[in-house]
N, C-alpha and C. Protein backbone atom coordinates (compact mmCIF):
# COMPACT_ATOMS: atom_id res chain seq x y z
N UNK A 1 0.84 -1.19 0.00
CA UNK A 1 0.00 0.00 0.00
C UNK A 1 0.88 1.24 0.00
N UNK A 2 0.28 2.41 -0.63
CA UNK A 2 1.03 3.51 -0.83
C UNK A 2 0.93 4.63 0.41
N UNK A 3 1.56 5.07 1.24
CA UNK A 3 1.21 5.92 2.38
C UNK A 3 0.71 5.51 3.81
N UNK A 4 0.30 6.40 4.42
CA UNK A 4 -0.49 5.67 5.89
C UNK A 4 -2.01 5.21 5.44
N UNK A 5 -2.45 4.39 5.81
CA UNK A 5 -3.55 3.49 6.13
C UNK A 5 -4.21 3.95 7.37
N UNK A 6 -5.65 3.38 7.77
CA UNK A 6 -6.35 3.51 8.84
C UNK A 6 -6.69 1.89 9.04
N UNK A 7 -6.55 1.11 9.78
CA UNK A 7 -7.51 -0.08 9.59
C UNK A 7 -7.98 -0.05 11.06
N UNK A 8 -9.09 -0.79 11.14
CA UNK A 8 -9.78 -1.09 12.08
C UNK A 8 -9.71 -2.32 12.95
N UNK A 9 -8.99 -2.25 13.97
CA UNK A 9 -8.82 -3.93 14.79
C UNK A 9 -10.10 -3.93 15.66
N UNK A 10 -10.05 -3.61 16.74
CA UNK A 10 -10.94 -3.51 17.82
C UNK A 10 -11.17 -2.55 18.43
N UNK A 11 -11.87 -1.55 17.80
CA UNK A 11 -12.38 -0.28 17.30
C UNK A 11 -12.57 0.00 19.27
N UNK A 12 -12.42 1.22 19.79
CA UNK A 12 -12.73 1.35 20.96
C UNK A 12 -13.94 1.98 21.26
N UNK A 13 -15.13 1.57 22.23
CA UNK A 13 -16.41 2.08 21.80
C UNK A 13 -16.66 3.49 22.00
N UNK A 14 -17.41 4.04 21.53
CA UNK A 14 -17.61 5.86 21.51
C UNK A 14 -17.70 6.31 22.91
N UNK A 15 -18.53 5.26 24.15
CA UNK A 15 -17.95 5.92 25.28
C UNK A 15 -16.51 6.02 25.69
N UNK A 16 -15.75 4.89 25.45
CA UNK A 16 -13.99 4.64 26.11
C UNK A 16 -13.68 6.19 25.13
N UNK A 17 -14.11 6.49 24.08
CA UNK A 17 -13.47 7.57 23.36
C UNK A 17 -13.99 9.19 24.06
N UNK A 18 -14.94 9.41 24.08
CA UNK A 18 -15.62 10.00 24.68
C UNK A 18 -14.71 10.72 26.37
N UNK A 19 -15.05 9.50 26.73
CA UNK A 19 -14.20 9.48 28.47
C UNK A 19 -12.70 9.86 28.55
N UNK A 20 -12.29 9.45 27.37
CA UNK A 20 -10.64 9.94 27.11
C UNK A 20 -10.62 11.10 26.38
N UNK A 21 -11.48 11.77 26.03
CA UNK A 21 -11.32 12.74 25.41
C UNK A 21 -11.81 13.51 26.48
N UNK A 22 -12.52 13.55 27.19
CA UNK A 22 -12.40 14.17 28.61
C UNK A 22 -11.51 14.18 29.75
N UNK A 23 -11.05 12.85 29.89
CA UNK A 23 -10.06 13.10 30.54
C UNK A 23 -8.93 13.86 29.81
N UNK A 24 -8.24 13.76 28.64
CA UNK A 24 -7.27 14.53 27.88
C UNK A 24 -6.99 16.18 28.18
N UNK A 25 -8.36 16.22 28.35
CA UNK A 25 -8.54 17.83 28.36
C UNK A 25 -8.99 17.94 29.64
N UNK A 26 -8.84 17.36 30.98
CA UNK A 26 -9.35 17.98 31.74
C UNK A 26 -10.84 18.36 31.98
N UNK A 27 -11.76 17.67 31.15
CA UNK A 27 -13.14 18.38 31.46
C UNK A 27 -13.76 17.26 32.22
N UNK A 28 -14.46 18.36 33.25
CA UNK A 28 -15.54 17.88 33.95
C UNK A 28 -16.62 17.30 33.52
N UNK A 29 -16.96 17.83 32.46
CA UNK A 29 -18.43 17.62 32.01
C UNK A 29 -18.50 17.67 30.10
N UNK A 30 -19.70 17.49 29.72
CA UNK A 30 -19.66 17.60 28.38
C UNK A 30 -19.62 18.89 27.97
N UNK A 31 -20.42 19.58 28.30
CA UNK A 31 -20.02 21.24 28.27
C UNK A 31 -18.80 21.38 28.04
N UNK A 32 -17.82 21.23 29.47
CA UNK A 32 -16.11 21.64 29.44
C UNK A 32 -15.61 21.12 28.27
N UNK A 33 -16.29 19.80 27.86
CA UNK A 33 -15.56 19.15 26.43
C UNK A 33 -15.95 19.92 25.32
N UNK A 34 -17.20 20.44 25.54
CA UNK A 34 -17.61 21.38 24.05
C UNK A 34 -16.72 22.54 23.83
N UNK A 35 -16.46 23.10 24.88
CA UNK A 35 -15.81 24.48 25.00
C UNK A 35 -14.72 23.65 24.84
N UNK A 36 -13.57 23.26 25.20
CA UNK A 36 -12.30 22.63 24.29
C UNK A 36 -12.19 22.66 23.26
N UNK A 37 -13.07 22.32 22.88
CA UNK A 37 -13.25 21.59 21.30
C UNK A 37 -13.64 22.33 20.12
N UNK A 38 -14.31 23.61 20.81
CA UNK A 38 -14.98 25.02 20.39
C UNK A 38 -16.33 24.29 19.34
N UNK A 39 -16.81 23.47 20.39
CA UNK A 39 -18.16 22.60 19.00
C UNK A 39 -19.24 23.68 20.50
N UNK A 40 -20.33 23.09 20.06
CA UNK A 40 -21.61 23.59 21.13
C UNK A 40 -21.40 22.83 22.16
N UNK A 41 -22.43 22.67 23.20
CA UNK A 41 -22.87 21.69 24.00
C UNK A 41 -23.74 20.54 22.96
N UNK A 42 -24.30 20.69 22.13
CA UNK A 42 -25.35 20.24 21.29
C UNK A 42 -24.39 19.68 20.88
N UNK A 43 -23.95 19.75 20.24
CA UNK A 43 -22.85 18.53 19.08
C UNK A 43 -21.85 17.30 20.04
N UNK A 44 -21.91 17.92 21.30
CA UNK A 44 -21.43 16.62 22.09
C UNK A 44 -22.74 15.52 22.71
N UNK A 45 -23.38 16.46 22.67
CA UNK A 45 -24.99 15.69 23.11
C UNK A 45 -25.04 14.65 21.91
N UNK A 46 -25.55 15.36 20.24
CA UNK A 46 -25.24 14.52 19.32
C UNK A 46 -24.69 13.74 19.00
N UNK A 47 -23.58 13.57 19.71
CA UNK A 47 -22.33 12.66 18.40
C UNK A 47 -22.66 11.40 19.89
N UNK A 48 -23.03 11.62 21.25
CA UNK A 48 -23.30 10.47 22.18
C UNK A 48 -24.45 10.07 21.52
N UNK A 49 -25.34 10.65 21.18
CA UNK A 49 -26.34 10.26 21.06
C UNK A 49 -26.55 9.22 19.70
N UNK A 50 -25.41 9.55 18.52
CA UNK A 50 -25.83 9.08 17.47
C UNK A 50 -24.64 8.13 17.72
N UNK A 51 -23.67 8.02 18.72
CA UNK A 51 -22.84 6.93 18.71
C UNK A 51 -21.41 6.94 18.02
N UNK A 52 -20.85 8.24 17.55
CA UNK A 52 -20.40 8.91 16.90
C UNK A 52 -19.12 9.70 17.26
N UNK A 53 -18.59 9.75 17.55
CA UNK A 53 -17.46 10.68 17.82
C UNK A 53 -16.44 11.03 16.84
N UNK A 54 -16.83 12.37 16.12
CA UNK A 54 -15.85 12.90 15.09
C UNK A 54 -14.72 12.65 15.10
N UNK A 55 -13.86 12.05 14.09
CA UNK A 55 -12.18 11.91 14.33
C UNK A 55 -11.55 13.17 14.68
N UNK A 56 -12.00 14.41 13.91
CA UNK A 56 -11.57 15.53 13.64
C UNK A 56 -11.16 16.18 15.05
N UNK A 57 -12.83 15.76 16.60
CA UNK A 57 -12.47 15.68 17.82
C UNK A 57 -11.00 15.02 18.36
N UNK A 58 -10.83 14.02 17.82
CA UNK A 58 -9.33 13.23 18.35
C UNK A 58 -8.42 13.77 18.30
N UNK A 59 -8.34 14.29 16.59
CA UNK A 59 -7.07 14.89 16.49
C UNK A 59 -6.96 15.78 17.02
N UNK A 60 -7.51 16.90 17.11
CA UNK A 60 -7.93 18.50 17.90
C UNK A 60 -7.05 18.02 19.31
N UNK A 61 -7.72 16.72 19.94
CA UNK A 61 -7.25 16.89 21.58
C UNK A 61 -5.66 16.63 21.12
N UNK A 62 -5.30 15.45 20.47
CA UNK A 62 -3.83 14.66 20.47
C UNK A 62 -3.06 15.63 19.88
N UNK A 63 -3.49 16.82 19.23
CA UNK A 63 -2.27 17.73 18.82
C UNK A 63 -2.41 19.28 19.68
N UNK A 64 -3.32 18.76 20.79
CA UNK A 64 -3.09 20.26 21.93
C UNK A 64 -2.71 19.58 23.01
N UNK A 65 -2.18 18.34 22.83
CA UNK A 65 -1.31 18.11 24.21
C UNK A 65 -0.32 17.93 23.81
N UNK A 66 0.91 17.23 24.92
CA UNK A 66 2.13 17.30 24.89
C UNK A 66 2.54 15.98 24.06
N UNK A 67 1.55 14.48 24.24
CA UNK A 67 2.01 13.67 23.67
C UNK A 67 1.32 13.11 22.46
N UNK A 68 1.01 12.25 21.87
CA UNK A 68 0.21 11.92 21.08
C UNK A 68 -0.27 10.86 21.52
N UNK A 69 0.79 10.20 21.85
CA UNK A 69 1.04 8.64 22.72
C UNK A 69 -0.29 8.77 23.85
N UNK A 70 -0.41 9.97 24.44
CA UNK A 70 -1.49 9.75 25.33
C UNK A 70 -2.82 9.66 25.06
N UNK A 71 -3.45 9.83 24.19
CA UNK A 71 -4.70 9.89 23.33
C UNK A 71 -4.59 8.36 22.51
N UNK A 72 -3.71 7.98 21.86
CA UNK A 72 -3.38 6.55 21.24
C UNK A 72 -3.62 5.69 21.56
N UNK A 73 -2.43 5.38 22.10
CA UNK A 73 -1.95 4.84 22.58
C UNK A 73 -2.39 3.74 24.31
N UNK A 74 -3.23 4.73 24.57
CA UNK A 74 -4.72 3.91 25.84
C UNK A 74 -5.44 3.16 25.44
N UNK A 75 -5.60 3.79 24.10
CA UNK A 75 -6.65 2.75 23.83
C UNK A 75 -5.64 1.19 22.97
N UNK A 76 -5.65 0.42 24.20
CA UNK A 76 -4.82 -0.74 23.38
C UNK A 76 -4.91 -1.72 22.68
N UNK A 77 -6.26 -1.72 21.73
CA UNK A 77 -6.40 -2.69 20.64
C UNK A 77 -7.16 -1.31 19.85
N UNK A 78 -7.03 -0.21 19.11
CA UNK A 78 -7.66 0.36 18.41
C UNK A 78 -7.03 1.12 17.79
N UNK A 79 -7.16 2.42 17.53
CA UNK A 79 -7.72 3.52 16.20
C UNK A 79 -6.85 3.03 14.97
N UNK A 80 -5.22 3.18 15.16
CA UNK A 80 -4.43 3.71 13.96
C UNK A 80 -3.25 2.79 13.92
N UNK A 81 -3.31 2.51 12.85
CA UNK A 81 -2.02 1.01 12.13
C UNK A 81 -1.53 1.60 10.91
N UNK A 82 -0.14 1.68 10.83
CA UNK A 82 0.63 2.56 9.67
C UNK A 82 1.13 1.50 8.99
């Protein structure tokens, strides 16, 4: 294959993603995660609701912290295989 790949092993479920994306950032609540993230309160309501969690959210947190490894790398059968 030509470049990086995405494949899917054992996808981590939208809450474990969710919960780490709160913890990442420090938020208390879904609110604190909206305001991080600069989405609404509504679009974090949504994306639980529809089961969903934007990648675009992931990357946002893993490139405003210090490691990358910490957002990844927890989750230990999932997101990203190069």
């Amino acid at each position: 294959m030509f470049g990086c790949r995405f494949c899917l092993m054992e996808a981590a479920t939208y809450e474990a993603v969710l919960r780490r994306l709160m913890s990442a950032t420090n938020s208390q609540s879904e609110a604190a995660l909206a305001s991080r993230l600069g989405v609404s309160s509504q679009a974090v309501y949504n994306a639980r609701k529809k089961k969903q969690i934007p990648a675009n959210w992931i990357f946002e947190v893993a490139f405003s912290i210090t490691s990358l490894r910490y957002v990844y790398l927890s989750f230990k059968k999932s997101i990203l295989c190069f």
